[in-house]
PDB file of N, CA and C in Angstrom:
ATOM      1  N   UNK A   1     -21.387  30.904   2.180  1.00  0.00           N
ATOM      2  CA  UNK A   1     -21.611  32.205   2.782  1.00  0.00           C
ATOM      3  C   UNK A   1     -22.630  32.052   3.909  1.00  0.00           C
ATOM      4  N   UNK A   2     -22.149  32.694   5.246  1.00  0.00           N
ATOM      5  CA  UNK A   2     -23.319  32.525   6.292  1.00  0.00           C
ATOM      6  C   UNK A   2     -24.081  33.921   5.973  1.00  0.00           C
ATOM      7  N   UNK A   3     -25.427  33.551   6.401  1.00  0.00           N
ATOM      8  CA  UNK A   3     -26.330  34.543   6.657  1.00  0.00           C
ATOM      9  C   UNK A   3     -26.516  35.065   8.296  1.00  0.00           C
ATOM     10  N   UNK A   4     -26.305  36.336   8.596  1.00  0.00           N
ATOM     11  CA  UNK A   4     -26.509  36.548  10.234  1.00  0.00           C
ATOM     12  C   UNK A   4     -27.750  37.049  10.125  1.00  0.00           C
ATOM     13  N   UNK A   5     -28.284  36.524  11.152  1.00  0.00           N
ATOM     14  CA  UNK A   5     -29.713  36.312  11.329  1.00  0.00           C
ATOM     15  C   UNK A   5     -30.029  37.569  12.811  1.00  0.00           C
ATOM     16  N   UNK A   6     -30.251  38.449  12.725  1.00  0.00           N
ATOM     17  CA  UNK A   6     -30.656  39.205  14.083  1.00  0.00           C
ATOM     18  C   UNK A   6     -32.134  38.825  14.597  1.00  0.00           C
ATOM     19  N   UNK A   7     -32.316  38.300  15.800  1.00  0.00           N
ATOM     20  CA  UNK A   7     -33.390  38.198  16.378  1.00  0.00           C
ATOM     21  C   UNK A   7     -34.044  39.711  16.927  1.00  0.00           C
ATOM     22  N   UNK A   8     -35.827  39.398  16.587  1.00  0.00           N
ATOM     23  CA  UNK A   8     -36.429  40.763  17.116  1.00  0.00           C
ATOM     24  C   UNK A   8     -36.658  40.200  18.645  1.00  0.00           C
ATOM     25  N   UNK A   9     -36.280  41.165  19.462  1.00  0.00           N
ATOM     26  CA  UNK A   9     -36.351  41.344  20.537  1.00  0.00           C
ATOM     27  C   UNK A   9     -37.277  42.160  21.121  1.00  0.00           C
ATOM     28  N   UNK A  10     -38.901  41.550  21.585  1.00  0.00           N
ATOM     29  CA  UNK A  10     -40.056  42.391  21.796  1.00  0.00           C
ATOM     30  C   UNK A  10     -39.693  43.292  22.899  1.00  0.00           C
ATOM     31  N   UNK A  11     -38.898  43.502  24.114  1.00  0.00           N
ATOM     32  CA  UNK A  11     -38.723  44.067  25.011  1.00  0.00           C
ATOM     33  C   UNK A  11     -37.009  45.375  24.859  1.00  0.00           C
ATOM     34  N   UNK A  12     -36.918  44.992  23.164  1.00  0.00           N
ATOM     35  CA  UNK A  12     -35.557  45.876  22.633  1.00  0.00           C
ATOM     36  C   UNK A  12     -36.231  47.552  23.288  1.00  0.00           C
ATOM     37  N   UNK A  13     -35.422  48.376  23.696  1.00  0.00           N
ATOM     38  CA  UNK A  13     -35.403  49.791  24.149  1.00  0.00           C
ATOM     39  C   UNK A  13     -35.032  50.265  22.552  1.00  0.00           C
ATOM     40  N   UNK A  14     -34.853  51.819  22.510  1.00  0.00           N
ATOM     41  CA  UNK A  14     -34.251  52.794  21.634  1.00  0.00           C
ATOM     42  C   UNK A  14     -33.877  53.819  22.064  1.00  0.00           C
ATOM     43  N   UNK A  15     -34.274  53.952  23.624  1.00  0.00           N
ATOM     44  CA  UNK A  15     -33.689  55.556  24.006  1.00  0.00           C
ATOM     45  C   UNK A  15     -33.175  54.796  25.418  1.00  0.00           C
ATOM     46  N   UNK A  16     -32.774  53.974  25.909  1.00  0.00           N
ATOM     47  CA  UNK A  16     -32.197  53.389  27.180  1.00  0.00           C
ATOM     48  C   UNK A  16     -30.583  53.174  26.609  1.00  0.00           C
ATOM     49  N   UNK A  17     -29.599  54.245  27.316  1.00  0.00           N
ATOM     50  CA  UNK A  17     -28.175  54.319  26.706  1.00  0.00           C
ATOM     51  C   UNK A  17     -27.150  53.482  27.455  1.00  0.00           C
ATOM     52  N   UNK A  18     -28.441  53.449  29.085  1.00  0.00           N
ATOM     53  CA  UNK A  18     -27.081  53.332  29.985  1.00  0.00           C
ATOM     54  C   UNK A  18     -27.158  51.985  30.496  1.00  0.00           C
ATOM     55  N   UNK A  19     -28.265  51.167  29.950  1.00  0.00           N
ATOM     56  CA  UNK A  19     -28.293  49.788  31.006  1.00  0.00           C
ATOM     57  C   UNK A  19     -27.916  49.052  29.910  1.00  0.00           C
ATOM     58  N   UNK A  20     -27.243  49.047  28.843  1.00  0.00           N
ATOM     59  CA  UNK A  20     -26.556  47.914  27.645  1.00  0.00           C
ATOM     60  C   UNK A  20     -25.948  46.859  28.543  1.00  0.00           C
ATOM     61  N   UNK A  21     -25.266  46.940  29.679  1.00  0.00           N
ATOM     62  CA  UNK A  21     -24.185  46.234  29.692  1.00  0.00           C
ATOM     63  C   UNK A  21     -25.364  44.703  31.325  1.00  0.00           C
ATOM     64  N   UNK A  22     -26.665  45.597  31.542  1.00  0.00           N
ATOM     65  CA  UNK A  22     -27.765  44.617  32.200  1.00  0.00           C
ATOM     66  C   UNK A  22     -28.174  44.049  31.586  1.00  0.00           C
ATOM     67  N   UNK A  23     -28.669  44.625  30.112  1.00  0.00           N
ATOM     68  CA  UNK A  23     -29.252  43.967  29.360  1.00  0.00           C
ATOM     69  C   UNK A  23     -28.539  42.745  28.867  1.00  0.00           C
ATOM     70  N   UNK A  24     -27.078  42.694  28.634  1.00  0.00           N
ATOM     71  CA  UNK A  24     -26.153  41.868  28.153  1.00  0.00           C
ATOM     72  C   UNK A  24     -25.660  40.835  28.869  1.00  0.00           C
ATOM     73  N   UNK A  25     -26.172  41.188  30.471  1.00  0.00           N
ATOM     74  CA  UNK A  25     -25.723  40.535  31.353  1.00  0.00           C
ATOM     75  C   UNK A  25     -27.075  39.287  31.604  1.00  0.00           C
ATOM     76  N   UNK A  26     -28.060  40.139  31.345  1.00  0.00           N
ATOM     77  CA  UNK A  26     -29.212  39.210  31.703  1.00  0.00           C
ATOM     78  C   UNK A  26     -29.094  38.381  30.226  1.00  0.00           C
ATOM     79  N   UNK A  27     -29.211  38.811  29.018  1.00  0.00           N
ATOM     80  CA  UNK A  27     -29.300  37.536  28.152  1.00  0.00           C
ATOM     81  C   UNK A  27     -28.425  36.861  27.998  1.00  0.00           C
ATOM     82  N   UNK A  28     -26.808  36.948  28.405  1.00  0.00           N
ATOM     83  CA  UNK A  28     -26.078  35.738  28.684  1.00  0.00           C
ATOM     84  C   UNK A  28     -26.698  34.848  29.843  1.00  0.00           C
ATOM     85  N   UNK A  29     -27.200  35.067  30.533  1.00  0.00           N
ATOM     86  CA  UNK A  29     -27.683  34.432  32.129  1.00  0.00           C
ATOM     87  C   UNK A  29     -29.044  33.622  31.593  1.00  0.00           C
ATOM     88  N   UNK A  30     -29.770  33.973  30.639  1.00  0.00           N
ATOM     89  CA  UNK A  30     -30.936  33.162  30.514  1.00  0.00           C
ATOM     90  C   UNK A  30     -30.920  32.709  29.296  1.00  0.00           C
ATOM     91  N   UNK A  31     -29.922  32.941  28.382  1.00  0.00           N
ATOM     92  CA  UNK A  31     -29.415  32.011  27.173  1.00  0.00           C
ATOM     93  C   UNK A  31     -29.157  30.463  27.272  1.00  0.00           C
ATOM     94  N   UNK A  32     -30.327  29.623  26.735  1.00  0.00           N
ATOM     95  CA  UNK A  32     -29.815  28.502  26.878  1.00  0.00           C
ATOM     96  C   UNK A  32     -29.594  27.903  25.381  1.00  0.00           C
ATOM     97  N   UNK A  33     -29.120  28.332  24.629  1.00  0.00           N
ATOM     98  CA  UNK A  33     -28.094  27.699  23.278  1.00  0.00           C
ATOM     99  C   UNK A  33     -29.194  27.893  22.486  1.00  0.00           C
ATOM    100  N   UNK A  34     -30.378  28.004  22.052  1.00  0.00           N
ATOM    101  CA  UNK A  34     -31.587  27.769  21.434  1.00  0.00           C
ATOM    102  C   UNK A  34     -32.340  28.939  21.077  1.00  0.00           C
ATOM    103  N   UNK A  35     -32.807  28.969  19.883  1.00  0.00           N
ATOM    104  CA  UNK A  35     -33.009  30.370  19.531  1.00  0.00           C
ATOM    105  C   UNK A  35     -34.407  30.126  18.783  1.00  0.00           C
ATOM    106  N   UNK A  36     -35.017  29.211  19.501  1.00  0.00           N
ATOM    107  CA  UNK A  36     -36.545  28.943  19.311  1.00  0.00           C
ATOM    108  C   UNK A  36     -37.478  29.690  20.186  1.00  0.00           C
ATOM    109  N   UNK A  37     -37.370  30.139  21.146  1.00  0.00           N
ATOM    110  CA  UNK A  37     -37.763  30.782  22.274  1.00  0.00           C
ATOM    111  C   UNK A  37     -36.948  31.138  23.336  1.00  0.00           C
ATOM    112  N   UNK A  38     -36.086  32.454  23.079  1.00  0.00           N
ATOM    113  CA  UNK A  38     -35.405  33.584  23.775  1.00  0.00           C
ATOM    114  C   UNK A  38     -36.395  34.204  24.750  1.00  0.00           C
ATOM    115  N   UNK A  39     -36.376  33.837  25.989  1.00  0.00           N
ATOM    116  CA  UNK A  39     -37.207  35.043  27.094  1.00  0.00           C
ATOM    117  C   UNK A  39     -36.455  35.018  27.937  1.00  0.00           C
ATOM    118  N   UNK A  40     -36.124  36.580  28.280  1.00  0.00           N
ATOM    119  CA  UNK A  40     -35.249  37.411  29.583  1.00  0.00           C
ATOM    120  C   UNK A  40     -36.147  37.274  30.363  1.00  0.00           C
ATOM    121  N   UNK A  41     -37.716  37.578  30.482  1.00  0.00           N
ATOM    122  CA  UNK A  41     -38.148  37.837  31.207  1.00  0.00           C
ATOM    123  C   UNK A  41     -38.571  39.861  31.379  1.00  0.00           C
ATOM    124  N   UNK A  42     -38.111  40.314  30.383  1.00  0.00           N
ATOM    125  CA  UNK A  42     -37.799  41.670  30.184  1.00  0.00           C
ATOM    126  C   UNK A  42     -39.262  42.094  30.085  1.00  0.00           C
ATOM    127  N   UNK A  43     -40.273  42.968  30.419  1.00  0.00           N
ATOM    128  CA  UNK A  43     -41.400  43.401  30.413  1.00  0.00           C
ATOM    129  C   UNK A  43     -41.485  44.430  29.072  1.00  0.00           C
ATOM    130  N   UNK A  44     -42.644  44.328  28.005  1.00  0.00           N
ATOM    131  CA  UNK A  44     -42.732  45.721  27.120  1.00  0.00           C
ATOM    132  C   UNK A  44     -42.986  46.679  28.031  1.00  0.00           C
ATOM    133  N   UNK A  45     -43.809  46.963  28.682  1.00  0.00           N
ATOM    134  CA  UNK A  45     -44.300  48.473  29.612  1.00  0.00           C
ATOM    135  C   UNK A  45     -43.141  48.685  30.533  1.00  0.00           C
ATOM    136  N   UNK A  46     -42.773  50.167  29.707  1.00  0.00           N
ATOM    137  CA  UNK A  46     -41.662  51.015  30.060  1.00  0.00           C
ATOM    138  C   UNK A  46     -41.524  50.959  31.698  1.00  0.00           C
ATOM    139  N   UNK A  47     -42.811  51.259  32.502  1.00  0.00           N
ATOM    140  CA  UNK A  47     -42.661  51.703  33.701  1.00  0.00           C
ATOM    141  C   UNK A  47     -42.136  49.918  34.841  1.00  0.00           C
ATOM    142  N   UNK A  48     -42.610  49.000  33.901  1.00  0.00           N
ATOM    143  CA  UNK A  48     -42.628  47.530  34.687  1.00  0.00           C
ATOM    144  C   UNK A  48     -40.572  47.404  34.221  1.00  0.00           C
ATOM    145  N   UNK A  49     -40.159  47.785  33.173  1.00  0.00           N
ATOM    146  CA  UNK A  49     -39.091  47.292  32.607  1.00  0.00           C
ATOM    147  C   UNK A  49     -38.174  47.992  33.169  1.00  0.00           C
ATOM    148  N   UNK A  50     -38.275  49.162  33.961  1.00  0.00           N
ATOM    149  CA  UNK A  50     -37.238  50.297  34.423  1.00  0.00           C
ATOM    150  C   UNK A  50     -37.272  50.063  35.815  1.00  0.00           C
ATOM    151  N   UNK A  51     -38.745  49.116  36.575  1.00  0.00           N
ATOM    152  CA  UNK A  51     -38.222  48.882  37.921  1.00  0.00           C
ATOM    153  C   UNK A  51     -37.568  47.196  37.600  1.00  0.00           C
ATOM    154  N   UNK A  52     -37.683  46.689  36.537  1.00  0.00           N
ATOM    155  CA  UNK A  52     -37.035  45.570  35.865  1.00  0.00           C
ATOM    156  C   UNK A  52     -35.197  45.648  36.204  1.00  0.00           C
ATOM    157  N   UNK A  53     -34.665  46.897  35.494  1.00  0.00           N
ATOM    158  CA  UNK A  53     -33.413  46.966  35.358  1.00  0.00           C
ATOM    159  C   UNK A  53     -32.997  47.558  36.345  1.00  0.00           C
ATOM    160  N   UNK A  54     -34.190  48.220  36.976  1.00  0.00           N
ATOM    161  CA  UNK A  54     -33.245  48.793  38.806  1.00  0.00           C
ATOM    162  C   UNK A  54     -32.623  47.583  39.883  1.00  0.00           C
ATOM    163  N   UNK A  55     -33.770  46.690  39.788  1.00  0.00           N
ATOM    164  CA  UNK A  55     -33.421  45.913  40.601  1.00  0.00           C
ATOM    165  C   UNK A  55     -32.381  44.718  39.962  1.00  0.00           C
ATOM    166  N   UNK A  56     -31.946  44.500  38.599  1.00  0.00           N
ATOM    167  CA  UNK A  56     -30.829  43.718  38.286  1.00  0.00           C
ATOM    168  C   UNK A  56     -29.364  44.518  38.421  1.00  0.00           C
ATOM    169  N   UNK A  57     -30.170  45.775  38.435  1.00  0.00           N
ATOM    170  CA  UNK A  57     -28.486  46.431  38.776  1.00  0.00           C
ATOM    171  C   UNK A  57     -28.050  46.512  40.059  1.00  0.00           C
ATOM    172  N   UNK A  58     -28.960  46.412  41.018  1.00  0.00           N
ATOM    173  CA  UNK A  58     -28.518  46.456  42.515  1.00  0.00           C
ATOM    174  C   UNK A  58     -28.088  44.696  43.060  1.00  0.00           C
ATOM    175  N   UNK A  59     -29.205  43.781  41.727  1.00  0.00           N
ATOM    176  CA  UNK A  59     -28.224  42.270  42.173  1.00  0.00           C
ATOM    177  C   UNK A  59     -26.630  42.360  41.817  1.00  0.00           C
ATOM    178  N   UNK A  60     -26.646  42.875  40.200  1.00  0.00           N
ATOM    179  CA  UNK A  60     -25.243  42.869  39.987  1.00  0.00           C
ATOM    180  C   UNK A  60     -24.357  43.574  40.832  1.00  0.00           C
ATOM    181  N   UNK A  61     -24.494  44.998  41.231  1.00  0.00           N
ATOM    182  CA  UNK A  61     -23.692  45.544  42.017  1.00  0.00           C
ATOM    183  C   UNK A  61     -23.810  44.946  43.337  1.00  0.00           C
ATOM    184  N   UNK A  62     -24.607  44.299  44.031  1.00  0.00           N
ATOM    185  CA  UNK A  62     -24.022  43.332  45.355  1.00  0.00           C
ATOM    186  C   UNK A  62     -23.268  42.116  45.112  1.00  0.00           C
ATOM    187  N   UNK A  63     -23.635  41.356  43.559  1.00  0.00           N
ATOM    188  CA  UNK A  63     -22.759  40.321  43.482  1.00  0.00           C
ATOM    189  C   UNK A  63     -21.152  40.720  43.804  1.00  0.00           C
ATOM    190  N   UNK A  64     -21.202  41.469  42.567  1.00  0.00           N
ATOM    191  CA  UNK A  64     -19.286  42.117  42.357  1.00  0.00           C
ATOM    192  C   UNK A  64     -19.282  42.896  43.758  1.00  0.00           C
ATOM    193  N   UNK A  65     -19.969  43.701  44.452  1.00  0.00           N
ATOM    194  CA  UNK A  65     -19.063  44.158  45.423  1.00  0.00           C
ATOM    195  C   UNK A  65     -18.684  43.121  46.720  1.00  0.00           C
ATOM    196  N   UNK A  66     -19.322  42.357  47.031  1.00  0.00           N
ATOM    197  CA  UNK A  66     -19.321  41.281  47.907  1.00  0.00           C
ATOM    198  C   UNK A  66     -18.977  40.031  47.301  1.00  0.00           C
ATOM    199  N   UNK A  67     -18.560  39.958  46.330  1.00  0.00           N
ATOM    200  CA  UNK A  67     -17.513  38.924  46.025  1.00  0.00           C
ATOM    201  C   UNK A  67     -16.067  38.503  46.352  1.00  0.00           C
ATOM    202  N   UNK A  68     -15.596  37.156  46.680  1.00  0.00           N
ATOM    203  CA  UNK A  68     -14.527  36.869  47.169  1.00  0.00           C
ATOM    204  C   UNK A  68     -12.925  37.740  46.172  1.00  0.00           C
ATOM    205  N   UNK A  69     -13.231  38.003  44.880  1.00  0.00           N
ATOM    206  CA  UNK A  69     -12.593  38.544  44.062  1.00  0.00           C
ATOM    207  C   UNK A  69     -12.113  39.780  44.118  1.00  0.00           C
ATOM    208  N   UNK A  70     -12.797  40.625  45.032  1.00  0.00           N
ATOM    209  CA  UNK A  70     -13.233  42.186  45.207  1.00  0.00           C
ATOM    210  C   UNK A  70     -12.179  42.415  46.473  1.00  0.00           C
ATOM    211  N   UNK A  71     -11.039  42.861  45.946  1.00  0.00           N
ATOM    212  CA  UNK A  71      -9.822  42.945  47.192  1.00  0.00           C
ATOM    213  C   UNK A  71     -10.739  44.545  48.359  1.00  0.00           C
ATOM    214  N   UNK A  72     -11.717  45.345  47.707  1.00  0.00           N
ATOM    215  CA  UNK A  72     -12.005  46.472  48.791  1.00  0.00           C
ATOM    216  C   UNK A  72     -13.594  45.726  49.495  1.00  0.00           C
ATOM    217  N   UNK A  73     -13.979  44.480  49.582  1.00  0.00           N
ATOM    218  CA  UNK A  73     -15.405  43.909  49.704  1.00  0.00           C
ATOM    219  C   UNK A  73     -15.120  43.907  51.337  1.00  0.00           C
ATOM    220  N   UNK A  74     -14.360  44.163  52.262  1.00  0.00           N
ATOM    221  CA  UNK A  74     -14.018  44.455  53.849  1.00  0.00           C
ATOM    222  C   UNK A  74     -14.043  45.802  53.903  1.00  0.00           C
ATOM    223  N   UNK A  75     -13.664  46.746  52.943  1.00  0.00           N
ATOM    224  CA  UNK A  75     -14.513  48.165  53.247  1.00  0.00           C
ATOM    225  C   UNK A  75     -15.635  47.781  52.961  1.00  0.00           C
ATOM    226  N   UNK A  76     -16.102  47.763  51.670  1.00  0.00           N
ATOM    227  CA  UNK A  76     -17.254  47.812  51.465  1.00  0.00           C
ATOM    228  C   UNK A  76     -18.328  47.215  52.601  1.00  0.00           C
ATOM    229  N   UNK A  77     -18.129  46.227  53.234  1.00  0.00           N
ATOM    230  CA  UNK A  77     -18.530  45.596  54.538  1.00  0.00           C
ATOM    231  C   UNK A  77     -18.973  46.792  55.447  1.00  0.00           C
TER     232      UNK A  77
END
């Protein structure tokens, strides 16, 4: 029988509904196989962690819109 083990995550939210899918994006991106020391880089202080996820959402949304993949990235231009 395995045991699943949930890691505490010092920088975990409880009332942030809408950035799940930054948050998910950044710990695949700084996951390196090892679960001895997990750091995003994610700040505890609310006000440092919310200009944290503004600015990963404006990397992600320039990656995907200016990507070679993105058939409207010549409008978007």
């Amino acid at each position: 029988m395995t045991m699943l083990l949930m890691k505490k995550l010092e920088w975990a939210t409880s009332d942030n509904f809408n950035d799940c899918g930054v948050f998910a994006m950044r710990h695949m991106e700084m996951y390196k196989g090892s679960d001895v020391k997990f750091e995003c880089g994610f700040s505890t202080r609310k006000d440092i962690q919310d200009m944290q996820l503004k600015n990963l959402r404006m990397k992600i949304a320039t990656k995907l819109l200016l990507s070679e993949a993105n058939m409207y990235k010549e409008t978007v231009m």
